[in-house]
Protein backbone atom coordinates (compact mmCIF):
# COMPACT_ATOMS: atom_id res chain seq x y z
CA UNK A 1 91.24 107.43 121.67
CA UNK A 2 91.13 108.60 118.37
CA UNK A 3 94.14 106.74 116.85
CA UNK A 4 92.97 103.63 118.88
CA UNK A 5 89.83 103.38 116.72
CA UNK A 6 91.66 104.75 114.01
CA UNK A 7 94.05 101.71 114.20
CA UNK A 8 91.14 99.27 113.80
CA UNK A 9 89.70 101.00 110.99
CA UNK A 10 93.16 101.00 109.11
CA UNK A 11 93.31 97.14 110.34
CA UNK A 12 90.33 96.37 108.18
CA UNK A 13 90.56 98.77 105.31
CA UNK A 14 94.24 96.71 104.88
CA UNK A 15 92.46 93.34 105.61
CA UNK A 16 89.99 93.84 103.04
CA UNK A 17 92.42 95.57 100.60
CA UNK A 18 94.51 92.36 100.59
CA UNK A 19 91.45 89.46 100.86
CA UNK A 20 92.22 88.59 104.54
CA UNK A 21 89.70 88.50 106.84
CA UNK A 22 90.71 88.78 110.02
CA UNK A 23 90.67 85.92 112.72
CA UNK A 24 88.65 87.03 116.04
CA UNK A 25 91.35 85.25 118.16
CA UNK A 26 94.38 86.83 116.03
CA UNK A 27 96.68 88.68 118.96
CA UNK A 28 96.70 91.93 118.82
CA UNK A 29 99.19 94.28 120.11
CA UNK A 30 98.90 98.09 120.16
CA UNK A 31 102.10 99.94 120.83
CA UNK A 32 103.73 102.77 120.29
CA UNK A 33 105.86 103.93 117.63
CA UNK A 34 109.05 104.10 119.30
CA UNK A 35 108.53 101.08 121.78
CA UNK A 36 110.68 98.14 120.83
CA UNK A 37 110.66 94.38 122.00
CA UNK A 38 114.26 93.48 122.42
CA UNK A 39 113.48 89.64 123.15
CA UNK A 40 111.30 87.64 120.78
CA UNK A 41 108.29 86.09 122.26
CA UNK A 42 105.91 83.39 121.23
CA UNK A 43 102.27 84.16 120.75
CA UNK A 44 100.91 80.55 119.80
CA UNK A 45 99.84 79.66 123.41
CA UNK A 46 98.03 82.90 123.42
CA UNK A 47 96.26 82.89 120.44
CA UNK A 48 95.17 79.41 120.97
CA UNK A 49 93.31 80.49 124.50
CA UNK A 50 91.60 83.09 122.68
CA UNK A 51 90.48 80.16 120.13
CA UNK A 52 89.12 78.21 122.80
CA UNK A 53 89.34 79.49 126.42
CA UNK A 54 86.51 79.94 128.35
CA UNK A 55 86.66 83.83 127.88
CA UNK A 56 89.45 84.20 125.43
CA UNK A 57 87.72 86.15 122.89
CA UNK A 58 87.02 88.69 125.51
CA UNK A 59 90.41 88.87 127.77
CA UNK A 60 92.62 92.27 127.47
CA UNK A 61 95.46 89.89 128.47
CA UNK A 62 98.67 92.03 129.33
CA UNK A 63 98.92 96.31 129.77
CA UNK A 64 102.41 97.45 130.51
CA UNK A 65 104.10 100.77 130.49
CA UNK A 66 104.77 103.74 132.74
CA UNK A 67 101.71 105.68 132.16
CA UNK A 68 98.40 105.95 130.19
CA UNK A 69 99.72 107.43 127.32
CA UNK A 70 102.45 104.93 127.10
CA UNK A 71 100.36 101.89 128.07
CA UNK A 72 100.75 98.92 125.45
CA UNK A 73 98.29 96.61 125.47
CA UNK A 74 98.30 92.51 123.98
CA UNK A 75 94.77 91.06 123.39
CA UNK A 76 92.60 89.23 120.62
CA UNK A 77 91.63 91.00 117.34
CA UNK A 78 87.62 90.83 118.96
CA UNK A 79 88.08 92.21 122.22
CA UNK A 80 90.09 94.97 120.93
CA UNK A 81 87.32 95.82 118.56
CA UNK A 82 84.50 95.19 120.88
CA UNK A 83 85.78 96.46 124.04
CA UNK A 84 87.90 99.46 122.63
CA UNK A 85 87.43 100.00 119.18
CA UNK A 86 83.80 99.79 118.45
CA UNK A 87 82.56 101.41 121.78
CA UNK A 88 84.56 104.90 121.07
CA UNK A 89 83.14 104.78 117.32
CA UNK A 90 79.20 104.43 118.71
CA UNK A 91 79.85 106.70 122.11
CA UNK A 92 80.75 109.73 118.84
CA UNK A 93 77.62 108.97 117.16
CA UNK A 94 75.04 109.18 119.96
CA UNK A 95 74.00 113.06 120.06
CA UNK A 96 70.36 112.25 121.36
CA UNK A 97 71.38 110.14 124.77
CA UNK A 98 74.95 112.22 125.77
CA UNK A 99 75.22 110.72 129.52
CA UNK A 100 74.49 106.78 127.79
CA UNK A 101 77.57 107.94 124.99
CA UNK A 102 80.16 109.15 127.72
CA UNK A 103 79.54 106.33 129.97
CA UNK A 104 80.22 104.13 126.49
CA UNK A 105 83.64 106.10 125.86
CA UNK A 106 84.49 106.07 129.56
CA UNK A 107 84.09 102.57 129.49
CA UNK A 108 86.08 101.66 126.30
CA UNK A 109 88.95 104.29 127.54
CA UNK A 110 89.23 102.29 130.82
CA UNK A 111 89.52 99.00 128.25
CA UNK A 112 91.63 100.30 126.29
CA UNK A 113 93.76 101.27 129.38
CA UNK A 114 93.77 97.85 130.67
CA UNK A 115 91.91 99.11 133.67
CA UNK A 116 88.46 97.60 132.47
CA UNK A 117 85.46 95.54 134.34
């Protein structure tokens, strides 16, 4: 959980240390170091729905691997942050209402698993 927040915040620390601001319907893909995509793939039909679909700036749209901890997951730049991201940053900072902050976590862990509702 950690290094997926942590990958946002170094997302926008290098957006804003280069003038870009980031597009809510950019794809994102989180992956892991030593995963590689052996065929190349086209994104612009993607990023496009999450432009203008009905619920694209909110879809986790693909999870694949063999477990949890290997579990890659392609969605927009604004879900990931508001449905993964974000969620794990406020759950931390919520010492006066515990049960309301791990039901917050829980529910951006399950997100950021694919596995969300």
């Amino acid at each position: 959980p950690f290094l997926w927040h942590g990958g946002m915040a170094v997302a926008h620390w290098a957006a804003s240390h280069h003038g870009i601001d980031p597009e809510p319907s950019a794809v994102l893909i989180r992956t892991r170091p030593d995963y590689a995509f052996l065929q190349p793939f086209s994104l612009s039909h993607l990023a496009s729905y999450f432009s203008h679909g009905p619920s694209g700036g909110d879809l986790l749209a693909l999870t694949f691997g063999e477990d949890d901890k290997g579990r890659q997951l392609i969605t927009s730049f604004r879900a990931y942050e508001r449905h993964v991201a974000l969620p794990i940053a406020q759950s931390g900072s919520m010492q006066e209402n515990k049960g309301y902050a791990r039901a917050l976590f829980d529910r951006s862990m399950l997100n950021g698993l694919g596995y969300g509702r």
